[in-house]
N, C-alpha and C. Protein backbone atom coordinates (compact mmCIF):
# COMPACT_ATOMS: atom_id res chain seq x y z
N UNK A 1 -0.89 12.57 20.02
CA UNK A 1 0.36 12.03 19.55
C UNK A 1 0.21 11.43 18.15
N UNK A 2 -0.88 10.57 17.89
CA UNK A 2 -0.81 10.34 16.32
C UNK A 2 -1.42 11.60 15.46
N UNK A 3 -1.70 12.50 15.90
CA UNK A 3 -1.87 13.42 14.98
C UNK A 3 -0.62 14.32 14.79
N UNK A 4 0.33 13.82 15.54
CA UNK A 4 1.61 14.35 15.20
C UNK A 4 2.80 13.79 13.96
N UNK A 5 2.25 12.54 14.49
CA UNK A 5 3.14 11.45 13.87
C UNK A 5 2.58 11.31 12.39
N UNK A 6 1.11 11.84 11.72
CA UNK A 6 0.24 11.86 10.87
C UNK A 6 0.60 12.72 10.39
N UNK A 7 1.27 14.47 10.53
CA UNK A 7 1.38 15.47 10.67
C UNK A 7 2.97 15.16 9.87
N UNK A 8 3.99 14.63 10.99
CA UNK A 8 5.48 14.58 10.45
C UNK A 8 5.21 13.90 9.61
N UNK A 9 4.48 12.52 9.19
CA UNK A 9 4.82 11.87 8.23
C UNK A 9 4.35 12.14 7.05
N UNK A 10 3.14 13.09 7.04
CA UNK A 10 3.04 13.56 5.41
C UNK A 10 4.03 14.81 4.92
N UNK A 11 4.52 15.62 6.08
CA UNK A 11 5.72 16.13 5.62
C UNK A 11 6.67 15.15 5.57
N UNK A 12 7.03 14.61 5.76
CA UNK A 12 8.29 13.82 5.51
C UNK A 12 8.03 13.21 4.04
N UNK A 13 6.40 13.10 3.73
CA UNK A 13 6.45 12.01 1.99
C UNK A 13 7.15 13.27 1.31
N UNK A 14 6.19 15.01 1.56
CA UNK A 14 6.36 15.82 1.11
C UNK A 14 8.01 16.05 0.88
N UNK A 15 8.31 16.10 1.55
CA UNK A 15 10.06 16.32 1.60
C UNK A 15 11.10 15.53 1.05
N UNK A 16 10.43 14.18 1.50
CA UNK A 16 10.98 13.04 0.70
C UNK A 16 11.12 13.45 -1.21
N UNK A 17 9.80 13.88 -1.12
CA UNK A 17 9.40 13.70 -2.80
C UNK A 17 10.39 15.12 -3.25
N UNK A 18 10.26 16.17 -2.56
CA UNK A 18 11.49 16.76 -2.72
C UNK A 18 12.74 17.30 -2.87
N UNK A 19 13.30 15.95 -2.44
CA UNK A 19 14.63 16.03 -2.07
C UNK A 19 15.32 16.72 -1.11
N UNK A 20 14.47 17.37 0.03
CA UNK A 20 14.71 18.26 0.95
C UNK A 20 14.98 17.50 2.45
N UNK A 21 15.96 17.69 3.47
CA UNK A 21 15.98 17.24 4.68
C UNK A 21 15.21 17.89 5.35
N UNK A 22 14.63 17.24 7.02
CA UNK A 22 14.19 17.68 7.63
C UNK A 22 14.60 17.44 9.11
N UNK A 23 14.28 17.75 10.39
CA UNK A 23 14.52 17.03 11.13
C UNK A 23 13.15 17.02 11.57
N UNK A 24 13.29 15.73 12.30
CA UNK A 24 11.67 15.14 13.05
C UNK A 24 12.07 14.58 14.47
N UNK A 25 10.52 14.45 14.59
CA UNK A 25 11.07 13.80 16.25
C UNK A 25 11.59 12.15 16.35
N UNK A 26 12.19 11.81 16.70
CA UNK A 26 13.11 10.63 16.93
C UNK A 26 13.91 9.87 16.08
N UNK A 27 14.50 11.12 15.01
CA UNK A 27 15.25 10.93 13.72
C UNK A 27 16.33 12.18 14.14
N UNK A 28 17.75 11.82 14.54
CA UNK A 28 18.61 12.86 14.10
C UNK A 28 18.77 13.32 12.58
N UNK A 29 19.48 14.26 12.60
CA UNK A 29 19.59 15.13 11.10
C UNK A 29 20.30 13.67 9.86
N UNK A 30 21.63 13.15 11.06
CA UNK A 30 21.93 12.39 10.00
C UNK A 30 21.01 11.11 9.79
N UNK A 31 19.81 10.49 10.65
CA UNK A 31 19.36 9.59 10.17
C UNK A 31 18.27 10.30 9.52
N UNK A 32 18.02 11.03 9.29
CA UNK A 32 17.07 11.67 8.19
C UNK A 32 17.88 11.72 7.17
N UNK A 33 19.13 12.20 6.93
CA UNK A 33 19.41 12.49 6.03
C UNK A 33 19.77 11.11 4.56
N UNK A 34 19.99 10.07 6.03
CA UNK A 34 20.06 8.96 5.11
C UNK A 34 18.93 7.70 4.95
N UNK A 35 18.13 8.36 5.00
CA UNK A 35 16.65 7.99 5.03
C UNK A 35 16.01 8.19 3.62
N UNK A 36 16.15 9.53 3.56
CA UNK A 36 16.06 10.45 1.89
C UNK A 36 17.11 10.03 1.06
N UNK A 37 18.13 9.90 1.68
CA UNK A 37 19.26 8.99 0.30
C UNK A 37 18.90 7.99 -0.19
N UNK A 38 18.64 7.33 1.25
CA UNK A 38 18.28 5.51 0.60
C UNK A 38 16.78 6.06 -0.36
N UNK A 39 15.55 6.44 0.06
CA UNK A 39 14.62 6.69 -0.56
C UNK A 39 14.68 7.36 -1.84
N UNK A 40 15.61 7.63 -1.94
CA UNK A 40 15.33 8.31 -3.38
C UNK A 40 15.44 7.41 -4.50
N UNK A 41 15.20 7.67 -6.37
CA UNK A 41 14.70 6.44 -7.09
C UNK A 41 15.96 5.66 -6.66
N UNK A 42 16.22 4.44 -7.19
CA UNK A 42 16.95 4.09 -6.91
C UNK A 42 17.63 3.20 -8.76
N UNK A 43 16.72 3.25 -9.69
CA UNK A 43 17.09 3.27 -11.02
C UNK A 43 17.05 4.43 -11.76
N UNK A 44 16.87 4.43 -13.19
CA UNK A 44 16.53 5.14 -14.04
C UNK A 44 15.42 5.53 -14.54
N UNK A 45 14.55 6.24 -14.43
CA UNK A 45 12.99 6.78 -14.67
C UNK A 45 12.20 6.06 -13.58
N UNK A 46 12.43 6.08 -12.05
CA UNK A 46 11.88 5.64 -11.02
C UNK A 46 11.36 6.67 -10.86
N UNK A 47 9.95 6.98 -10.35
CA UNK A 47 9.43 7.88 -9.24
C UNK A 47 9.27 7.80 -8.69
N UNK A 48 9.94 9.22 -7.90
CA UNK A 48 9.37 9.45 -6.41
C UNK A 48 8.32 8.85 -5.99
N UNK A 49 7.72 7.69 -4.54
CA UNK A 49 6.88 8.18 -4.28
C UNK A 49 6.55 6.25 -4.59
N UNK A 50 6.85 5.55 -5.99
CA UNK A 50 6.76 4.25 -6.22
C UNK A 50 7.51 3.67 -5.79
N UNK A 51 8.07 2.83 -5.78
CA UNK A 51 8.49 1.24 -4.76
C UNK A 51 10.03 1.90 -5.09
N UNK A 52 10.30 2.15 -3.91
CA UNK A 52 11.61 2.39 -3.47
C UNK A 52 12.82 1.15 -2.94
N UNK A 53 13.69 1.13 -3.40
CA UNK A 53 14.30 0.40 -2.97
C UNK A 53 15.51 0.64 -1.36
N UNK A 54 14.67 0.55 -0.36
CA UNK A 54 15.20 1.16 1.03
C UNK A 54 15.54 -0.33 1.80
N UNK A 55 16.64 -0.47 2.41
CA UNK A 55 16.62 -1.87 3.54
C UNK A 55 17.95 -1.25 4.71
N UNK A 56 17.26 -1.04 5.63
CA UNK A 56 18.11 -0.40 6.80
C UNK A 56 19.10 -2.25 7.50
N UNK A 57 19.69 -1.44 7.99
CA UNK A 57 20.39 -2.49 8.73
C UNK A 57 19.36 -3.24 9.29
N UNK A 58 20.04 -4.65 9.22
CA UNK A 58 19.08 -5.78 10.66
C UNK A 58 19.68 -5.04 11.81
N UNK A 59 18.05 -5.33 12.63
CA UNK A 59 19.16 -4.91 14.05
C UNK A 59 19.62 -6.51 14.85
N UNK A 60 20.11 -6.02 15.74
CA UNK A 60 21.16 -7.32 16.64
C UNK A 60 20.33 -8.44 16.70
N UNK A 61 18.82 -8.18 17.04
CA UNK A 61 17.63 -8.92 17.43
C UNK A 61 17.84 -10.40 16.87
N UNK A 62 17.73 -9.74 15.26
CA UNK A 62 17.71 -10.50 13.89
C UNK A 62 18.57 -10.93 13.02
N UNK A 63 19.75 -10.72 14.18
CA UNK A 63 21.05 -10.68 12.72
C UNK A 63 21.43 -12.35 12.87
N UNK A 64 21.06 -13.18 13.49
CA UNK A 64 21.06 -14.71 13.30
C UNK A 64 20.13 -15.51 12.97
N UNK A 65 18.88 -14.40 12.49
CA UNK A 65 17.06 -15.11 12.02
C UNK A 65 17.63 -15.63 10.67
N UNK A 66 18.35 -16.23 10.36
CA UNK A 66 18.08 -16.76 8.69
C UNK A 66 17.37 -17.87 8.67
N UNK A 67 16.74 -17.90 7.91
CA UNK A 67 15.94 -18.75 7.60
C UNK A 67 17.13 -20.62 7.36
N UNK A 68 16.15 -21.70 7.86
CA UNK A 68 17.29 -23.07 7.43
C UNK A 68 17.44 -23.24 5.90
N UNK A 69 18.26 -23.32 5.36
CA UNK A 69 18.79 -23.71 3.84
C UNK A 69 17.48 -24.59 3.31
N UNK A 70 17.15 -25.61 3.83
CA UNK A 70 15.67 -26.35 3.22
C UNK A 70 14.66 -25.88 2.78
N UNK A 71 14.28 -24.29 3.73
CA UNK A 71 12.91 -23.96 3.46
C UNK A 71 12.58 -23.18 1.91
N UNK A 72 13.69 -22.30 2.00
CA UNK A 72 13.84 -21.83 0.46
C UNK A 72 13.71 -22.80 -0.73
N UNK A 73 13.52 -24.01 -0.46
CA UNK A 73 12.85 -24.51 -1.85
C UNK A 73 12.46 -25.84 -1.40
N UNK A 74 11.71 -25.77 0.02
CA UNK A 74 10.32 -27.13 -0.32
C UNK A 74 9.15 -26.58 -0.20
N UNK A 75 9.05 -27.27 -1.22
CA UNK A 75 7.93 -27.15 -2.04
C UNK A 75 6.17 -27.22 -0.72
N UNK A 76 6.54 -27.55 0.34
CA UNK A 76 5.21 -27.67 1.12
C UNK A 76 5.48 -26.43 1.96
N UNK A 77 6.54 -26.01 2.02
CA UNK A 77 6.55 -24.49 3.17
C UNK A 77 6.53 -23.90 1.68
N UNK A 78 6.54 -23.58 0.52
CA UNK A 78 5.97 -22.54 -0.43
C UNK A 78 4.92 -22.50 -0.54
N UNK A 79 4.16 -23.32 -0.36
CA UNK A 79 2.70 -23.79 -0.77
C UNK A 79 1.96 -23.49 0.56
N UNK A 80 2.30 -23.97 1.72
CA UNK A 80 2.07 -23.08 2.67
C UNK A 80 2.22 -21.58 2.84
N UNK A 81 3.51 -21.21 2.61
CA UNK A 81 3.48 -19.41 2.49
C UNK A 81 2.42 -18.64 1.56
N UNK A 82 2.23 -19.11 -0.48
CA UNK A 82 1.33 -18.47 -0.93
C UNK A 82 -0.09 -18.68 -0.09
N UNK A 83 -0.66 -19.98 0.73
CA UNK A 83 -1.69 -19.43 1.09
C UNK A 83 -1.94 -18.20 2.32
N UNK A 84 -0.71 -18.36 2.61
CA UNK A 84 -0.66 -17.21 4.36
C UNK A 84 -0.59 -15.83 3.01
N UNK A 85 0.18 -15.83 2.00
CA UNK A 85 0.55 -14.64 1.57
C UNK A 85 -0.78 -14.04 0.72
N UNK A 86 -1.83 -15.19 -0.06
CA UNK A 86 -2.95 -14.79 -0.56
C UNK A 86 -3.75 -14.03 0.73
N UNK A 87 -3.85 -14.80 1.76
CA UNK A 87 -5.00 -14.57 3.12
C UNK A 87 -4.02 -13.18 3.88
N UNK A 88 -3.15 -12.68 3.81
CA UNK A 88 -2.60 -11.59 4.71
C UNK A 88 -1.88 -10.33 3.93
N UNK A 89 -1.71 -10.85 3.12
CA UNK A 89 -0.51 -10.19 2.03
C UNK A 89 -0.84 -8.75 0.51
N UNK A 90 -1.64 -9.97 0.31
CA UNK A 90 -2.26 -9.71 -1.68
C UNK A 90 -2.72 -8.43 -1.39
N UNK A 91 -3.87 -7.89 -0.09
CA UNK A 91 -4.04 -6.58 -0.45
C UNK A 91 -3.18 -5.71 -0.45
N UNK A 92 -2.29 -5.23 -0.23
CA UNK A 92 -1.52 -4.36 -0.16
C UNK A 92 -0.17 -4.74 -1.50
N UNK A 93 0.49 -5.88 -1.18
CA UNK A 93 1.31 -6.73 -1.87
C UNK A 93 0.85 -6.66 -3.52
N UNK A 94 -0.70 -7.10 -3.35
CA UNK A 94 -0.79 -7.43 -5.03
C UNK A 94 -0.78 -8.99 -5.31
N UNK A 95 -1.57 -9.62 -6.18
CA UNK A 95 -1.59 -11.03 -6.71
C UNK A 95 -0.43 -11.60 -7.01
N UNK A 96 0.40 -11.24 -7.48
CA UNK A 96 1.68 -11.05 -8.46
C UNK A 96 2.38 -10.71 -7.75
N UNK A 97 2.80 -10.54 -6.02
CA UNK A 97 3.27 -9.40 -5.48
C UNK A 97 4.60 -8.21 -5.78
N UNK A 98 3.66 -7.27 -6.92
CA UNK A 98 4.52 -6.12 -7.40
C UNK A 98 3.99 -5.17 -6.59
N UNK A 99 3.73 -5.21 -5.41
CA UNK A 99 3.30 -4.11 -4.68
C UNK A 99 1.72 -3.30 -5.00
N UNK A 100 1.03 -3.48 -5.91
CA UNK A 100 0.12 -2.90 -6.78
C UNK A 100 -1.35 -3.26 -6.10
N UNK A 101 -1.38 -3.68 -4.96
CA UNK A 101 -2.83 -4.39 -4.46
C UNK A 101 -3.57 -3.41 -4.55
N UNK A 102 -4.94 -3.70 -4.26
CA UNK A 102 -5.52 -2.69 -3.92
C UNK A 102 -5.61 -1.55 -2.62
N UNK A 103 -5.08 -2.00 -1.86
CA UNK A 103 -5.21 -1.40 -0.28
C UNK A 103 -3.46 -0.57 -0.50
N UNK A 104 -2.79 -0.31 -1.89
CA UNK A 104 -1.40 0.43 -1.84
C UNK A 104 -1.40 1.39 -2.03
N UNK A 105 -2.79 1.99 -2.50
CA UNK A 105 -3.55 3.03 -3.30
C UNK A 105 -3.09 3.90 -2.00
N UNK A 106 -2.60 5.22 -2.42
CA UNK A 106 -2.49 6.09 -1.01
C UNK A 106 -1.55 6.11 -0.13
N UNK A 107 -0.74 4.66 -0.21
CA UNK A 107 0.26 4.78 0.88
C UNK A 107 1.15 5.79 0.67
N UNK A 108 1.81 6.12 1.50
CA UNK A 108 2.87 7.01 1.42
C UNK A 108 4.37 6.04 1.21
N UNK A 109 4.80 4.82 1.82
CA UNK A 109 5.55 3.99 1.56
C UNK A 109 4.90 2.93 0.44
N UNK A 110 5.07 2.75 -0.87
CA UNK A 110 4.46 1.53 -1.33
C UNK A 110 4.99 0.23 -0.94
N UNK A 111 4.19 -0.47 -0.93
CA UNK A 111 4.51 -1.95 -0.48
C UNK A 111 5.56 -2.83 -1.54
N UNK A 112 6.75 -3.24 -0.96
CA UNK A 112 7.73 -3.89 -1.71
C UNK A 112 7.04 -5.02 -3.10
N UNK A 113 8.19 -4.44 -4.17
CA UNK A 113 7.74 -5.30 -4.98
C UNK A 113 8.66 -6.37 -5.41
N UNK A 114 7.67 -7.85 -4.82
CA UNK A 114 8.87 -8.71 -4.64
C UNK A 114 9.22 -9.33 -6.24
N UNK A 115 8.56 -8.69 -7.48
CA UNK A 115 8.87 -9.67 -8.67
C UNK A 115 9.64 -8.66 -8.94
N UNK A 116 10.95 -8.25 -8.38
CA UNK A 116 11.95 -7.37 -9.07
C UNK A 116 13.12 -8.09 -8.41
N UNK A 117 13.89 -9.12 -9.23
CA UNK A 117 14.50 -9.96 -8.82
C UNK A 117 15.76 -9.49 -8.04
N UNK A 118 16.36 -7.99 -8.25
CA UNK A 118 17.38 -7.55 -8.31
C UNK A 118 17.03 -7.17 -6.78
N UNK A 119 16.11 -7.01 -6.35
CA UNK A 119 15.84 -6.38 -4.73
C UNK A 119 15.74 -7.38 -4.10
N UNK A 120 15.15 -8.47 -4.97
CA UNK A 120 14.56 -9.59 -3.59
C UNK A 120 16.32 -10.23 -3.40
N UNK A 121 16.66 -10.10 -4.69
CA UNK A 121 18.28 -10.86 -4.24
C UNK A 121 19.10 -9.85 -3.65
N UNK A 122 18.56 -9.15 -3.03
CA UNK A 122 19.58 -7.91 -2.26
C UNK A 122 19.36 -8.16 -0.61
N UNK A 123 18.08 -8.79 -0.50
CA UNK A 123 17.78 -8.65 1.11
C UNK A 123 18.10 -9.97 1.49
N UNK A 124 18.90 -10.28 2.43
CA UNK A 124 19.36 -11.48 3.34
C UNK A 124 17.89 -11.95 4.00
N UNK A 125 18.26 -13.31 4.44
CA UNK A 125 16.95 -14.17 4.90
C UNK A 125 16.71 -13.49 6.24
N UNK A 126 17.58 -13.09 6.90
CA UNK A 126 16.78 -12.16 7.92
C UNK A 126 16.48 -11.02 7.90
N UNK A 127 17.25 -10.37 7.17
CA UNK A 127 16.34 -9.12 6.80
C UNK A 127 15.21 -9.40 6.74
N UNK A 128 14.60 -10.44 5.94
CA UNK A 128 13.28 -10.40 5.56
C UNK A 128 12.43 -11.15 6.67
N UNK A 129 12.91 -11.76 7.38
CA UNK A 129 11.98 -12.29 8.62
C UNK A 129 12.14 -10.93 9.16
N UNK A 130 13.12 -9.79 9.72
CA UNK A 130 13.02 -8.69 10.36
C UNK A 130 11.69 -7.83 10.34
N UNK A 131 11.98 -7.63 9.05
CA UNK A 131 11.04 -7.31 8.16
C UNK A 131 9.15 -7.75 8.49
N UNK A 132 9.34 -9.22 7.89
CA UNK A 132 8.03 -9.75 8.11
C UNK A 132 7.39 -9.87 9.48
N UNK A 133 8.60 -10.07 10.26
CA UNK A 133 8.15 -10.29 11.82
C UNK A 133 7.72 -8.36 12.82
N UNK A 134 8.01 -7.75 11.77
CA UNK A 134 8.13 -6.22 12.94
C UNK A 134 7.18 -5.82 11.90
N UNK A 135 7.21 -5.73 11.02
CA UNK A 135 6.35 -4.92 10.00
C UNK A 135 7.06 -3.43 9.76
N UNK A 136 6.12 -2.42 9.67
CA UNK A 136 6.30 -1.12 9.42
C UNK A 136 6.63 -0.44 10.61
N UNK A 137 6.72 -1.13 11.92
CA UNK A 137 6.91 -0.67 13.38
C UNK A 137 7.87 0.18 13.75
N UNK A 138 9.08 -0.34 12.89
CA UNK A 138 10.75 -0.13 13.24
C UNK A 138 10.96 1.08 12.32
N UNK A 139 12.14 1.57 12.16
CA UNK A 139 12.87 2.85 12.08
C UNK A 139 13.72 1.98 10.75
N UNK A 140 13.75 2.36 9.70
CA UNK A 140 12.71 3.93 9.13
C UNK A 140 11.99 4.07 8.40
N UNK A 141 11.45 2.63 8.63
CA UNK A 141 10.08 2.67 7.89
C UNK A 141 8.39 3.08 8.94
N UNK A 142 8.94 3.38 10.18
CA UNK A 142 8.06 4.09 10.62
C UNK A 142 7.70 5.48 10.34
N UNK A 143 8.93 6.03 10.46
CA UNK A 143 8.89 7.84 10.14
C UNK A 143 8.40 7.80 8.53
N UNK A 144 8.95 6.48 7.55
CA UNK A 144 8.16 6.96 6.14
C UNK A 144 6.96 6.19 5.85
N UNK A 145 6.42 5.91 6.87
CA UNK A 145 4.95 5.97 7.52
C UNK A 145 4.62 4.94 6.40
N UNK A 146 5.11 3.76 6.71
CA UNK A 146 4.86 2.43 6.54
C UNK A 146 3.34 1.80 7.10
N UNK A 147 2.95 1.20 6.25
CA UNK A 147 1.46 0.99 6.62
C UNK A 147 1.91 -1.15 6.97
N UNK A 148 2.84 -1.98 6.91
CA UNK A 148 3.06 -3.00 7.12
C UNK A 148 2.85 -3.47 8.50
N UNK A 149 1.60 -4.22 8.86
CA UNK A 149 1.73 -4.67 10.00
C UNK A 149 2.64 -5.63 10.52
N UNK A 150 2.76 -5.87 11.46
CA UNK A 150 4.00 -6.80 12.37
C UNK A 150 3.22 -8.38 12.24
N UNK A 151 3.93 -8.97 11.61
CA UNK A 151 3.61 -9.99 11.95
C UNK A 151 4.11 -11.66 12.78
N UNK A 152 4.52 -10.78 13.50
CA UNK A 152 5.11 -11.97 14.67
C UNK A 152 4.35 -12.46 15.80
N UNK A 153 3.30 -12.08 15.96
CA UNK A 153 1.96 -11.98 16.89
C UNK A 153 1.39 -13.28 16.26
N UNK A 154 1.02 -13.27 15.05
CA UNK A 154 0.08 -13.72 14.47
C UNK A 154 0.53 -15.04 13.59
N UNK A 155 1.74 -14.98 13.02
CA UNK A 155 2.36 -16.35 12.17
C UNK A 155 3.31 -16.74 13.22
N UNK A 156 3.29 -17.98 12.80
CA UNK A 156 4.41 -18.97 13.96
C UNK A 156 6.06 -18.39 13.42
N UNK A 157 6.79 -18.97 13.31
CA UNK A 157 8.29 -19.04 12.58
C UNK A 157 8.39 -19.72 11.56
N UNK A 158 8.08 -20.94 11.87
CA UNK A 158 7.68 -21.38 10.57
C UNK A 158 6.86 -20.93 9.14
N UNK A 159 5.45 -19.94 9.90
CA UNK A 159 4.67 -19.65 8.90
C UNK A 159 4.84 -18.44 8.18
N UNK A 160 6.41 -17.48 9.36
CA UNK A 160 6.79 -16.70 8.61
C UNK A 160 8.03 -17.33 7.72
N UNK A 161 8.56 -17.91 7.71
CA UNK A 161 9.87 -18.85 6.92
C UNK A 161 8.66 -18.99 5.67
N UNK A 162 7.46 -19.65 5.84
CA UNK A 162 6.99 -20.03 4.29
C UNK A 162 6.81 -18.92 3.30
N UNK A 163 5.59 -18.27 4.35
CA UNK A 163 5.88 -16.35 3.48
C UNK A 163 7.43 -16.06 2.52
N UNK A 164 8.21 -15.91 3.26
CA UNK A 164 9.18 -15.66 2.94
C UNK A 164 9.84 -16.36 1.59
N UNK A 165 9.56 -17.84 1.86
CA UNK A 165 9.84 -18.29 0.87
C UNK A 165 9.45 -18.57 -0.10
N UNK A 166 8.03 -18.02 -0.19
CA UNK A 166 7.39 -18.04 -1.44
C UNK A 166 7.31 -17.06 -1.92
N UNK A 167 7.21 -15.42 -1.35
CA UNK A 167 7.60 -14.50 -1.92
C UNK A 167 8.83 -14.32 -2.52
N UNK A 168 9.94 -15.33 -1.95
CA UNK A 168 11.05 -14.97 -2.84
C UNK A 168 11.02 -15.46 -3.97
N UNK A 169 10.03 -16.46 -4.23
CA UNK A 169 9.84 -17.52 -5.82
C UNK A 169 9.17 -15.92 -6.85
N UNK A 170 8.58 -15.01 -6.16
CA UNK A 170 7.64 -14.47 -6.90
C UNK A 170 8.55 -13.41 -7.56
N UNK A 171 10.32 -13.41 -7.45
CA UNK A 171 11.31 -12.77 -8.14
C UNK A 171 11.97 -13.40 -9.22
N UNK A 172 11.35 -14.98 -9.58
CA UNK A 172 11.22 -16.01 -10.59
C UNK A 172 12.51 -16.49 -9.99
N UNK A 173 13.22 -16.35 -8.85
CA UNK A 173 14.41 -17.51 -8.33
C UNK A 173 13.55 -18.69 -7.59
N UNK A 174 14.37 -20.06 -8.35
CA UNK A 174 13.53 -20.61 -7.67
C UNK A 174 14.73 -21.75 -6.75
N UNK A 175 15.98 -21.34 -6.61
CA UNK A 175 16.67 -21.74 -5.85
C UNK A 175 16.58 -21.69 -4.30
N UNK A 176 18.12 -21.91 -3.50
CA UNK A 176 18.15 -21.78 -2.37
C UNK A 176 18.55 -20.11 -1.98
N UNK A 177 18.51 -19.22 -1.05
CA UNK A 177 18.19 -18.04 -0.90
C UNK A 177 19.45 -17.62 0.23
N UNK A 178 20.80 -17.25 -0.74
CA UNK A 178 22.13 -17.50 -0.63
C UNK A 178 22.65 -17.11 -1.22
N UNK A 179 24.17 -15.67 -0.62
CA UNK A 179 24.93 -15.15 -1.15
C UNK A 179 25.47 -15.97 -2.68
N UNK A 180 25.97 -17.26 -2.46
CA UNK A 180 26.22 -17.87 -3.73
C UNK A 180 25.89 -17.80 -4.22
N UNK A 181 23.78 -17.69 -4.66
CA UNK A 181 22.70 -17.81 -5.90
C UNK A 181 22.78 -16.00 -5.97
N UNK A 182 22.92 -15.36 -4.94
CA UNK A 182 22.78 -14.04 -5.33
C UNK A 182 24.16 -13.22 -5.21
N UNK A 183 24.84 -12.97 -5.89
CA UNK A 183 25.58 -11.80 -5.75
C UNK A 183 25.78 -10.83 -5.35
N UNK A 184 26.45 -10.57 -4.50
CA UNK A 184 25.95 -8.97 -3.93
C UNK A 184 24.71 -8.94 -2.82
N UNK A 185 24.55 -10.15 -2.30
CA UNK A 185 23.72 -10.35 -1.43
C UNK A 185 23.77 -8.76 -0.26
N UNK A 186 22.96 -8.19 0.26
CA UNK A 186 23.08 -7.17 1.50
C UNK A 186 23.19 -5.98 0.53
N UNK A 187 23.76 -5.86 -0.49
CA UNK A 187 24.36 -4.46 -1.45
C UNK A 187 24.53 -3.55 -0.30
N UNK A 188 25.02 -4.13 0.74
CA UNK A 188 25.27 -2.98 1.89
C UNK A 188 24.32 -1.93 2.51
N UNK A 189 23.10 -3.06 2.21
CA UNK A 189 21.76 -1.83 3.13
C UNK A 189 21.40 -2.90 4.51
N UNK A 190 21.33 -4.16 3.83
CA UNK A 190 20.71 -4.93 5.22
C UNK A 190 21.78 -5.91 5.92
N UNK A 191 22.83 -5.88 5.52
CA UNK A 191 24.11 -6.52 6.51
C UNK A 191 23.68 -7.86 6.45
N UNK A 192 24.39 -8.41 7.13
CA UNK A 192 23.97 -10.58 7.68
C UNK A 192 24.05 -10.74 9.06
């Protein structure tokens, strides 16, 4: 079975990078098809293949995980998150987290790059606990063979709230983490 799933998912980078649909196993035509939409660049001289800007719906699970209004800017749950985010994060993430670590080398999904202010202010506070708490597990960043482990096993709620909130500093906002500070909060990929 993972040599299947190893199998679809380098066709799927392949296809991806093509612009071609496919169908796979536990993806109908249309969620493939809007899999490759969202994946494709998403600016001007983006490539295929580099940090895509993709955020599927929260599911139901998560659609009330927001983070409390406080944590987004004290200063001891940031300071707490960069050290969870140096000790769990940086390889893949990057120092700086622009996605560029060393362990991104190869992925087929690159790892989000959170100093692009325009994305980090696109994803709602639960999106990003969704996110941080499931990892690469969920749909559809499984089929584009997401290498992000889950981390809800392993950080409390709290210690994912600090993550969170210190990666969002690393988009140089250093406010509260809110439709008001961001505009266009969801841009209609990750809902509230």
């Amino acid at each position: 079975m993972t040599v299947t799933r190893v199998v679809w998912g380098a066709l799927g980078i392949a296809v991806v990078s093509t612009g071609f649909s496919y169908p796979s196993p536990g993806i109908d035509r249309m969620g493939t098809l809007q899999i490759i939409a969202q994946a494709q660049p998403q600016r001007t001289g983006q490539v295929p293949g580099s940090h895509v800007h993709v955020h599927a719906t929260v599911p139901s699970a998560y659609a009330s995980s927001h983070l409390p209004a406080r944590v987004w800017t004290d200063p001891k749950m940031i300071a707490k998150g960069k050290e969870i985010f140096t000790a769990k994060c940086v390889l893949c993430h990057g120092e700086k987290g622009d996605g560029k670590g060393p362990g991104s080398t190869g992925l087929p999904l690159k790892p989000a790059d959170f100093t692009d202010a325009r994305m980090v202010a696109d994803m709602p506070g639960n999106y990003m606990f969704w996110r941080v708490s499931e990892g690469g597990l969920v749909e559809p960043y499984k089929s584009m063979g997401s290498a992000m482990p889950p981390w809800k096993a392993d950080l409390s709620i709290p210690d994912r709230w600090a993550v969170i909130a210190y990666i969002h500093t690393l988009s140089g906002h250093d406010g509260p983490h809110t439709p008001r500070e961001h505009v266009g909060m969801g841009g209609g990929h990750a809902g509230h």
